[in-house]
PDB file of N, CA and C in Angstrom:
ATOM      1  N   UNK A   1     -12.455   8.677   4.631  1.00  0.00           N
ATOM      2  CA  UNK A   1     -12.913   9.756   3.782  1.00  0.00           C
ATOM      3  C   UNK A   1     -13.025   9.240   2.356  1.00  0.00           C
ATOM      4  N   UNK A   2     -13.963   9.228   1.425  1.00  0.00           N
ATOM      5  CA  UNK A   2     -14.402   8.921   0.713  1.00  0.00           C
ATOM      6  C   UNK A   2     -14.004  10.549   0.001  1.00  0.00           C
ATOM      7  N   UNK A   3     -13.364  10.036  -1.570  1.00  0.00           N
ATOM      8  CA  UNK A   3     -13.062  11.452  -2.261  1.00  0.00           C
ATOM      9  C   UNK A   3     -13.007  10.521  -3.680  1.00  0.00           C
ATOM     10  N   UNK A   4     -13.522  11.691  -4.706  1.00  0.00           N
ATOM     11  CA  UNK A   4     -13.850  10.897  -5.924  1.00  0.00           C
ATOM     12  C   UNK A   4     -13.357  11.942  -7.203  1.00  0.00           C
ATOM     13  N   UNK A   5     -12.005  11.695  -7.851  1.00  0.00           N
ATOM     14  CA  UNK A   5     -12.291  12.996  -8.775  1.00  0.00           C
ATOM     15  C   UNK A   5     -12.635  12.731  -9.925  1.00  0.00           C
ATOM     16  N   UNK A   6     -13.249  13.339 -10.827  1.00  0.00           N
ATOM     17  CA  UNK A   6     -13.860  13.308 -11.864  1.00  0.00           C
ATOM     18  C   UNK A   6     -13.095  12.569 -13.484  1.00  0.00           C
ATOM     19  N   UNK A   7     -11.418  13.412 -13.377  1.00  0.00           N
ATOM     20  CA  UNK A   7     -10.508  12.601 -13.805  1.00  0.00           C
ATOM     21  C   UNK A   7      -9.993  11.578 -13.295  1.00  0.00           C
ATOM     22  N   UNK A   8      -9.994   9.895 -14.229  1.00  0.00           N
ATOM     23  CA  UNK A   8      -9.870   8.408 -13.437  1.00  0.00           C
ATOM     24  C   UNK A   8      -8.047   9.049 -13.589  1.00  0.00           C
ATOM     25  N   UNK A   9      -7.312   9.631 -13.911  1.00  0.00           N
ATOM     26  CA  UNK A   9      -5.615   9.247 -13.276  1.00  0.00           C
ATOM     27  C   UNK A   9      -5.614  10.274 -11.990  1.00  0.00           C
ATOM     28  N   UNK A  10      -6.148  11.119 -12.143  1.00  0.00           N
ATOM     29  CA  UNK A  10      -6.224  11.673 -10.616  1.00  0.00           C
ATOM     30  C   UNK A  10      -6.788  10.773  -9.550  1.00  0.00           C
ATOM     31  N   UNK A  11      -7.795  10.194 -10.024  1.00  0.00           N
ATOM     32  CA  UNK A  11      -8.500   9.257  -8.998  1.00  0.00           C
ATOM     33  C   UNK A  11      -7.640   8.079  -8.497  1.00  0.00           C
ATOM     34  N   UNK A  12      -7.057   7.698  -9.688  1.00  0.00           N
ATOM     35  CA  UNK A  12      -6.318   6.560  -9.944  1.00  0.00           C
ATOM     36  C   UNK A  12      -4.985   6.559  -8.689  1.00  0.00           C
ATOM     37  N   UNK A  13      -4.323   7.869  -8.936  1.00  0.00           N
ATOM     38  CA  UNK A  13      -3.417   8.651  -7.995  1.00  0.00           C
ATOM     39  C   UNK A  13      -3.681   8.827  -6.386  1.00  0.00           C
ATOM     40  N   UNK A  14      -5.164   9.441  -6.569  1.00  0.00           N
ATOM     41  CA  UNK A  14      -6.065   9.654  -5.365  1.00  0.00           C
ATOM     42  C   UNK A  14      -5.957   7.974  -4.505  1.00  0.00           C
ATOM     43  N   UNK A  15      -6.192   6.946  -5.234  1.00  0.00           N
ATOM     44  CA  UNK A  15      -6.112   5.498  -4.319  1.00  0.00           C
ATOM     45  C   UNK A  15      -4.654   5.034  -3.937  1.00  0.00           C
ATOM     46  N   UNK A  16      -4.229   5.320  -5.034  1.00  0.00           N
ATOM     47  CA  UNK A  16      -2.257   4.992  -4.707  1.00  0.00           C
ATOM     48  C   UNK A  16      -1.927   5.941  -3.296  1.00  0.00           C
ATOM     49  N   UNK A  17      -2.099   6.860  -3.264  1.00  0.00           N
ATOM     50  CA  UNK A  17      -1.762   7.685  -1.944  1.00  0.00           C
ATOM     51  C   UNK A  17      -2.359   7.213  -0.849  1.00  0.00           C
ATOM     52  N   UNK A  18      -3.863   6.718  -0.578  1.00  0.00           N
ATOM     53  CA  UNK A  18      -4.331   6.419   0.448  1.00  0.00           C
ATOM     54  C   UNK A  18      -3.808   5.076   0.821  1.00  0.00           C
ATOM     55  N   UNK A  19      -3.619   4.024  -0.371  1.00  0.00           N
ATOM     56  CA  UNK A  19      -3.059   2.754   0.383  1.00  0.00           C
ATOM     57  C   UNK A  19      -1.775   2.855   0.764  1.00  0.00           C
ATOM     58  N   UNK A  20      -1.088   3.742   0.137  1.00  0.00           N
ATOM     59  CA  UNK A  20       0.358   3.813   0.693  1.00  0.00           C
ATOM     60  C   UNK A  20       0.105   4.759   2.254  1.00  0.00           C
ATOM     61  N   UNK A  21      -0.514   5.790   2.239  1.00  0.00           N
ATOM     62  CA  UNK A  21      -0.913   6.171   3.869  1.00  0.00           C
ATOM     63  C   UNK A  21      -1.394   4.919   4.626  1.00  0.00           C
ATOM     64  N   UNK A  22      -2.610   4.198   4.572  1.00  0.00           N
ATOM     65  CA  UNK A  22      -2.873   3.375   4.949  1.00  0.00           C
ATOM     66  C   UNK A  22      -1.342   2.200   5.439  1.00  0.00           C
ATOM     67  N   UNK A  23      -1.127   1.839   4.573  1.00  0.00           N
ATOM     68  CA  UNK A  23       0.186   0.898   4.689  1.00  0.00           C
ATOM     69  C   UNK A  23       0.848   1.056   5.810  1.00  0.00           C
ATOM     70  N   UNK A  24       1.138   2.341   6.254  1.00  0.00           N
ATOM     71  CA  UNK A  24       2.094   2.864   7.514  1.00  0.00           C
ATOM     72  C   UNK A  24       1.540   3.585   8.513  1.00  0.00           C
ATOM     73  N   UNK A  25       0.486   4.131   8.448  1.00  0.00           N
ATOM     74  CA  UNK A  25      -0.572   4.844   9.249  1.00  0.00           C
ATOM     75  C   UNK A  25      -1.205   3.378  10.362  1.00  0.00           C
ATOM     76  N   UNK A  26      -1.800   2.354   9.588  1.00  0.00           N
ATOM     77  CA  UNK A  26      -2.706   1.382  10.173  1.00  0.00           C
ATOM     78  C   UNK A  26      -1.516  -0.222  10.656  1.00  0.00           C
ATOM     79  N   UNK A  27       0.011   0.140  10.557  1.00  0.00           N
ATOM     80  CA  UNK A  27       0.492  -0.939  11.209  1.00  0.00           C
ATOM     81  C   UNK A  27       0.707  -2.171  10.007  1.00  0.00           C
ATOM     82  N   UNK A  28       0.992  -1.316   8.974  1.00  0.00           N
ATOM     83  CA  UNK A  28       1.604  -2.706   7.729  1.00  0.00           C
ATOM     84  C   UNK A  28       2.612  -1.970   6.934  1.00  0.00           C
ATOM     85  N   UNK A  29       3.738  -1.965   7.387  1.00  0.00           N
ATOM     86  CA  UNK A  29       4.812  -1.047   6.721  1.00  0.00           C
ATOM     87  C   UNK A  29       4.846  -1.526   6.139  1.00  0.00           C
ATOM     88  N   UNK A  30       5.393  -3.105   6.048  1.00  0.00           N
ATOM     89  CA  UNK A  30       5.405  -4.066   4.799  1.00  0.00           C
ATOM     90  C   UNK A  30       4.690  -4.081   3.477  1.00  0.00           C
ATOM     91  N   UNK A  31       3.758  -3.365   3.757  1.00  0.00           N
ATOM     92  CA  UNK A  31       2.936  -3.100   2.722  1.00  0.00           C
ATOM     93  C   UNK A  31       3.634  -1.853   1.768  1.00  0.00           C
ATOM     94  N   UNK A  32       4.507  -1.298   2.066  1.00  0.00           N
ATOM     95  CA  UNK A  32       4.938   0.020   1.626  1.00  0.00           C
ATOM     96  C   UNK A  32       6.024  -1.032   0.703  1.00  0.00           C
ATOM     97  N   UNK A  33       6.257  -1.812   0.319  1.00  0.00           N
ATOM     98  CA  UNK A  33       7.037  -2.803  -0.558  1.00  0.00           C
ATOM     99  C   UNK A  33       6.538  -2.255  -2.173  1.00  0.00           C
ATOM    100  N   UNK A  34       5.174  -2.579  -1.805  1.00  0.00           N
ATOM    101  CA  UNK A  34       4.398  -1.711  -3.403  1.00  0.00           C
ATOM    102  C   UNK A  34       3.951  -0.454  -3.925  1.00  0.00           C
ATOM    103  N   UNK A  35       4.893   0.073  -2.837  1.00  0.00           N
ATOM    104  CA  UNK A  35       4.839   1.839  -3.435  1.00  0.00           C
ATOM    105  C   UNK A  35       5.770   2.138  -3.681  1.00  0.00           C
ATOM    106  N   UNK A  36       6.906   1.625  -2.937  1.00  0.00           N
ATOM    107  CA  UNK A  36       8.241   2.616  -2.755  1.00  0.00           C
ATOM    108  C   UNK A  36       9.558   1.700  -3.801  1.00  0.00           C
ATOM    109  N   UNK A  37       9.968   2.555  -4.785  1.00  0.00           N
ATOM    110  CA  UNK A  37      10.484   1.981  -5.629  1.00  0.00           C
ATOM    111  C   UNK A  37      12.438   1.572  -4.835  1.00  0.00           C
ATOM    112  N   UNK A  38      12.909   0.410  -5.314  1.00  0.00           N
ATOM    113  CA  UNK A  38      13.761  -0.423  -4.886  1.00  0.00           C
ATOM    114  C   UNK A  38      14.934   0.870  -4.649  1.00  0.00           C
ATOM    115  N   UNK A  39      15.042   1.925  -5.261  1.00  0.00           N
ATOM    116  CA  UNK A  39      16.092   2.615  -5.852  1.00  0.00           C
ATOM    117  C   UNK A  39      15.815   4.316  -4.956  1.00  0.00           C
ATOM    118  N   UNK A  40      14.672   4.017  -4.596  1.00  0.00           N
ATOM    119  CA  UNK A  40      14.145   5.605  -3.626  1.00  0.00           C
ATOM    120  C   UNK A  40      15.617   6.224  -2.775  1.00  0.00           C
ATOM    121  N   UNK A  41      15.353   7.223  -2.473  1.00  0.00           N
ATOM    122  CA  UNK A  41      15.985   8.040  -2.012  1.00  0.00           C
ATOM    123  C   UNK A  41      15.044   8.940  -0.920  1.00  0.00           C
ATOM    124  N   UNK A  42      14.829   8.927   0.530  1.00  0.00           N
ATOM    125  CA  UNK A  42      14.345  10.332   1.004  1.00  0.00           C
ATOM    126  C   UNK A  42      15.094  11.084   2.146  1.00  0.00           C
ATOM    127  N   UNK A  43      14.264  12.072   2.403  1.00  0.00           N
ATOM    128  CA  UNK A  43      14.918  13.292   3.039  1.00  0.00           C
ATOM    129  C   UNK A  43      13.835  13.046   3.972  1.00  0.00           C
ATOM    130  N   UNK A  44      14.182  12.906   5.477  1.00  0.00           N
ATOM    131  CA  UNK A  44      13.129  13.575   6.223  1.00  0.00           C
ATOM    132  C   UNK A  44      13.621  14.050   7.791  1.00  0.00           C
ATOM    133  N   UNK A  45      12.582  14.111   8.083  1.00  0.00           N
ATOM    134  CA  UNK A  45      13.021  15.025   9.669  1.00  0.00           C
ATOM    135  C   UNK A  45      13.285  14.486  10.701  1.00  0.00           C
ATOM    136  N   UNK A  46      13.400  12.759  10.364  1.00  0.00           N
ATOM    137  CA  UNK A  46      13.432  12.129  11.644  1.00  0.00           C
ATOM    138  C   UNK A  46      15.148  11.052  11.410  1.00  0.00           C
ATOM    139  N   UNK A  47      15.672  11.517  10.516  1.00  0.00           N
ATOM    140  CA  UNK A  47      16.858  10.673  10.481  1.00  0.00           C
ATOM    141  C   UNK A  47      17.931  11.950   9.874  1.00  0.00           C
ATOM    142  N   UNK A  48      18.995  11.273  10.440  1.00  0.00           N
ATOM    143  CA  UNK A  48      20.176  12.596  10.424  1.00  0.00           C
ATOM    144  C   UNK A  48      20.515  12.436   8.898  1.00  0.00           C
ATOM    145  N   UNK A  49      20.760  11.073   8.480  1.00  0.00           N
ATOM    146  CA  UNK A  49      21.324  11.065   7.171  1.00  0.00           C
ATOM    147  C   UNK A  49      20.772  10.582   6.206  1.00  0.00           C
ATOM    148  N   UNK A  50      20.485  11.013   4.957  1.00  0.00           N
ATOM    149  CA  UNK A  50      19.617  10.648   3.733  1.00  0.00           C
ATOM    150  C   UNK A  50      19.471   9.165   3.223  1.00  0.00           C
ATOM    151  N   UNK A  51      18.287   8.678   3.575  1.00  0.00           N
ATOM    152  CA  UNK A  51      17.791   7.209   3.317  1.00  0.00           C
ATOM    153  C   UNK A  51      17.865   6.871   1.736  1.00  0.00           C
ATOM    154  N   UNK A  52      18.715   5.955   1.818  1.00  0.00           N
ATOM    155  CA  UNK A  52      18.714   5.200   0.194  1.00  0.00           C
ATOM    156  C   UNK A  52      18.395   4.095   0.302  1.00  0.00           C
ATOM    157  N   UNK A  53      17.498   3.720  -0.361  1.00  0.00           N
ATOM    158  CA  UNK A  53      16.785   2.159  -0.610  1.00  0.00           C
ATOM    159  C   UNK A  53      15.335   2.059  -0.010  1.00  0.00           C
ATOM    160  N   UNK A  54      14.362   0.787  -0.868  1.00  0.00           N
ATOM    161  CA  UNK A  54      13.264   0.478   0.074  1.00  0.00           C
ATOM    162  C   UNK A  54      13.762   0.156   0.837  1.00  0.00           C
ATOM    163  N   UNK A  55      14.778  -0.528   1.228  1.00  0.00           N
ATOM    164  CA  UNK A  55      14.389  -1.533   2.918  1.00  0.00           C
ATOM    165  C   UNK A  55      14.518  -0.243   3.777  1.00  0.00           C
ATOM    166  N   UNK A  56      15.275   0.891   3.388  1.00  0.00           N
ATOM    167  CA  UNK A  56      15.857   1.850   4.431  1.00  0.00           C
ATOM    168  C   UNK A  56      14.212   2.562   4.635  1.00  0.00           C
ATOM    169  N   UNK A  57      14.027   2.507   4.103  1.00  0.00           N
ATOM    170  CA  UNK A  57      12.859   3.850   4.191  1.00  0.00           C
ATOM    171  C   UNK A  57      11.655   3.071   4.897  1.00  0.00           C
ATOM    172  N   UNK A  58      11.321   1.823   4.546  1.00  0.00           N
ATOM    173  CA  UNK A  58      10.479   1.071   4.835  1.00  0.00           C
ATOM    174  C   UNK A  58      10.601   1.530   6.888  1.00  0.00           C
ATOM    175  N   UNK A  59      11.908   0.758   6.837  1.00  0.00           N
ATOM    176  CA  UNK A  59      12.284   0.694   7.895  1.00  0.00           C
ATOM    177  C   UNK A  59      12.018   2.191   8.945  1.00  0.00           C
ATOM    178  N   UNK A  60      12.111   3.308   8.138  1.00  0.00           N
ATOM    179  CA  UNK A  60      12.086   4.630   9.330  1.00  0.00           C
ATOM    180  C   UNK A  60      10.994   4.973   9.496  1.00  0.00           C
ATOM    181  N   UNK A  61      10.206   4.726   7.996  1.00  0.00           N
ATOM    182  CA  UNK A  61       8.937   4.829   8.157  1.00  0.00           C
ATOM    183  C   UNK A  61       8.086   3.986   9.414  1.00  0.00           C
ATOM    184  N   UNK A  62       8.461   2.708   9.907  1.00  0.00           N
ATOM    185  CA  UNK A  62       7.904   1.964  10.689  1.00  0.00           C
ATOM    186  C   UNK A  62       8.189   2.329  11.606  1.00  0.00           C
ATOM    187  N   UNK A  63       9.520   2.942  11.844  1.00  0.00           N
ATOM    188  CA  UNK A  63      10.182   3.418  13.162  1.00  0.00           C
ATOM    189  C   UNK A  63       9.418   4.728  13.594  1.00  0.00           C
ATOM    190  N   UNK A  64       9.086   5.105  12.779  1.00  0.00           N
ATOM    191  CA  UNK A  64       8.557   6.745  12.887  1.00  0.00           C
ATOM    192  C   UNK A  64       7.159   6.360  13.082  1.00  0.00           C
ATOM    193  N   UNK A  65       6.102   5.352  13.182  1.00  0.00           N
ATOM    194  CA  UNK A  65       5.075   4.995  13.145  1.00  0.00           C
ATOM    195  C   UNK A  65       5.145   4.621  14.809  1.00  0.00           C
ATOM    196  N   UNK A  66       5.934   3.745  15.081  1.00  0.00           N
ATOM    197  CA  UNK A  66       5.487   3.065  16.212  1.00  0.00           C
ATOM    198  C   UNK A  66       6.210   4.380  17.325  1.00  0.00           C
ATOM    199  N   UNK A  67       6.903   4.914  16.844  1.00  0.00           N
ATOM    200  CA  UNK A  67       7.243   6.144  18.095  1.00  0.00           C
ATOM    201  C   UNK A  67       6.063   7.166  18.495  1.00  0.00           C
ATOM    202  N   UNK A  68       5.073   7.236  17.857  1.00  0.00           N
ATOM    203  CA  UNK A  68       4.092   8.347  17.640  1.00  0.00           C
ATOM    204  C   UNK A  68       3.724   7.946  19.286  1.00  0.00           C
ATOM    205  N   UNK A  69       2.945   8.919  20.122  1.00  0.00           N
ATOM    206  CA  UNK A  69       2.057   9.009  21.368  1.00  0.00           C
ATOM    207  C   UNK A  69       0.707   8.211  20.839  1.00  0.00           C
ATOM    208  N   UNK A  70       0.285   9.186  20.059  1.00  0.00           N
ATOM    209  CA  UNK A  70      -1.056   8.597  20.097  1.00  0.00           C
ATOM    210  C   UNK A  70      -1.315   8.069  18.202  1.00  0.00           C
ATOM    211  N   UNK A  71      -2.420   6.866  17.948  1.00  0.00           N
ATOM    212  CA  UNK A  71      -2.150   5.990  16.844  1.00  0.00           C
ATOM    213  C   UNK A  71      -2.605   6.929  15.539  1.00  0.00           C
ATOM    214  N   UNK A  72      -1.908   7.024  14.526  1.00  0.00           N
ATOM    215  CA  UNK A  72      -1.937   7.325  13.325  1.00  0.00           C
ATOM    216  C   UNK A  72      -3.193   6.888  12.404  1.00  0.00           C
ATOM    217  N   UNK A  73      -4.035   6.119  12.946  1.00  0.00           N
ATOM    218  CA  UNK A  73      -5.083   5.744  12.093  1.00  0.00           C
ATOM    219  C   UNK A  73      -5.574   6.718  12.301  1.00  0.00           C
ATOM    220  N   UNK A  74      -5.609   7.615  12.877  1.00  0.00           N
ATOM    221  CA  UNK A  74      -6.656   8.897  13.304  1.00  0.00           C
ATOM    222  C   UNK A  74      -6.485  10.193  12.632  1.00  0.00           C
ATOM    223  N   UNK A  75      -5.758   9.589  11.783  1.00  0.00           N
ATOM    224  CA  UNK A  75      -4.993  11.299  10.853  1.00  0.00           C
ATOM    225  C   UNK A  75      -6.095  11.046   9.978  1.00  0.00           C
ATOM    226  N   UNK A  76      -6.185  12.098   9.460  1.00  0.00           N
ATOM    227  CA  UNK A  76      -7.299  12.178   8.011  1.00  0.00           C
ATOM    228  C   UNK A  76      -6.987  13.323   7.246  1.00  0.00           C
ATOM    229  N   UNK A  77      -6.924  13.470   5.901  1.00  0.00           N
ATOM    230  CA  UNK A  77      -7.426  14.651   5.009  1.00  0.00           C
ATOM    231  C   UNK A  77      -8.300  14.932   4.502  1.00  0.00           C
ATOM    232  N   UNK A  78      -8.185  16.376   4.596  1.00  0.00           N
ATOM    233  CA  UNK A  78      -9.495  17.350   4.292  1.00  0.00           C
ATOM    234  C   UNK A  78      -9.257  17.580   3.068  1.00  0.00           C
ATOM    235  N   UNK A  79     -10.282  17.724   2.600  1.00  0.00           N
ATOM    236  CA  UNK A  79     -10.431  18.523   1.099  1.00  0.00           C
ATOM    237  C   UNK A  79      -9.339  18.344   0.463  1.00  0.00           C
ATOM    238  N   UNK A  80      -8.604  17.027  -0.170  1.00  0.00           N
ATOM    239  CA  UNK A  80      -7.159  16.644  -0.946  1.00  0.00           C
ATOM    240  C   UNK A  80      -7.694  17.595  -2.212  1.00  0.00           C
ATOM    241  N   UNK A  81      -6.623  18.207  -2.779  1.00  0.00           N
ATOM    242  CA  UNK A  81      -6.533  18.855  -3.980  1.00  0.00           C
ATOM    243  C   UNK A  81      -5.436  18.488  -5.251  1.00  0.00           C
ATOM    244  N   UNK A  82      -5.570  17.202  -5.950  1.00  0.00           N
ATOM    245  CA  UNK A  82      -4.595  17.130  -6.912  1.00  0.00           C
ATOM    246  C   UNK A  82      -4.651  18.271  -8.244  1.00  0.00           C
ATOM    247  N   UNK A  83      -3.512  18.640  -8.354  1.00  0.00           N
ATOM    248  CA  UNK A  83      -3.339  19.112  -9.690  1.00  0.00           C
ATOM    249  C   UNK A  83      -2.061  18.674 -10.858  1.00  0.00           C
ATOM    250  N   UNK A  84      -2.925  18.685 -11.787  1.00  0.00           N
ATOM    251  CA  UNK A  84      -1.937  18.402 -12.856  1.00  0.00           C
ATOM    252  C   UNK A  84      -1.066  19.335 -13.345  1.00  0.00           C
ATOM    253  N   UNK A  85       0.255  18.840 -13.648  1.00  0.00           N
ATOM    254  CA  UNK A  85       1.334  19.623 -14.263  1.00  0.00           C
ATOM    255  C   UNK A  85       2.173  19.096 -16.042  1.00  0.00           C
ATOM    256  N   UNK A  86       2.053  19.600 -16.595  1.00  0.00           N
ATOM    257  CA  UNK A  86       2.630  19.548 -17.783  1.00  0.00           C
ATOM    258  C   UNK A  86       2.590  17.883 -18.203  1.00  0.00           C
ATOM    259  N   UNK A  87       1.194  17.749 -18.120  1.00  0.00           N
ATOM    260  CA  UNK A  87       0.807  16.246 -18.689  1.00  0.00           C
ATOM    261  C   UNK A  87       0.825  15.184 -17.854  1.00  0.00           C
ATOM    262  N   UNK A  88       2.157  14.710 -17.283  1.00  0.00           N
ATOM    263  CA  UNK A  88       2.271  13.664 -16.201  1.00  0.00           C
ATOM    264  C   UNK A  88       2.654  14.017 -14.947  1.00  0.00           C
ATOM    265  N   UNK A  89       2.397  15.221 -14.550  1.00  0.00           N
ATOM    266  CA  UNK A  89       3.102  15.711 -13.288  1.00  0.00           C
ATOM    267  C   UNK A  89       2.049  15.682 -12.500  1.00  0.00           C
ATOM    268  N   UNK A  90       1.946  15.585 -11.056  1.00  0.00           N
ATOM    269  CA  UNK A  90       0.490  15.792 -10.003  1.00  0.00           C
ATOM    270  C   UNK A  90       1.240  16.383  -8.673  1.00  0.00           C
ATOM    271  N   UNK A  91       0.192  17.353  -8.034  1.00  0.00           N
ATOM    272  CA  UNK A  91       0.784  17.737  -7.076  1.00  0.00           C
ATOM    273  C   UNK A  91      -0.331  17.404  -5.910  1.00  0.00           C
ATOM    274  N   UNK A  92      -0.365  16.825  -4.796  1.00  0.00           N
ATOM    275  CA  UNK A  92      -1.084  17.046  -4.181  1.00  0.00           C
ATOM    276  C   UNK A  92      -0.850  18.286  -2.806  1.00  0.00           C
TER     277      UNK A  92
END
């Protein structure tokens, strides 16, 4: 999907999100090295207890990739909508 917004830090934002989808969607978790900062923290639905660190997250993320039925390259978004918040904030 080809999406273009008119503001370049939205756009700018708009490419950071797809290569980091890309990264773990298409079979290169490793690639998630240049998104996910050394110090991250997440919450998600597939691990009992709260992930601290890249390597951790890297790691569930890959785990959570290769468990899927059918392959993740096939996900897509529709109509992405960023908005800005109080100068440096974005929501997609």
């Amino acid at each position: 999907m080809s999406v273009n917004f008119d503001d370049p830090v939205k756009h700018e934002v708009w490419q950071s999100l797809r290569a980091l989808n890309n990264a773990w969607t298409k079979g290169n978790p490793g690639d998630l090295k240049n998104h996910f900062h050394k110090d991250m923290v997440a919450i998600t639905a597939t691990d009992r207890e709260r992930l601290e660190g890249r390597e951790a997250c890297i790691t569930s993320w890959n785990n959570f990739a290769k468990a899927q039925d059918s392959p993740l390259e096939r996900t897509r978004t529709q109509n992405p909508d960023l908005r800005q918040y109080s100068g440096d904030h974005l929501l997609l």
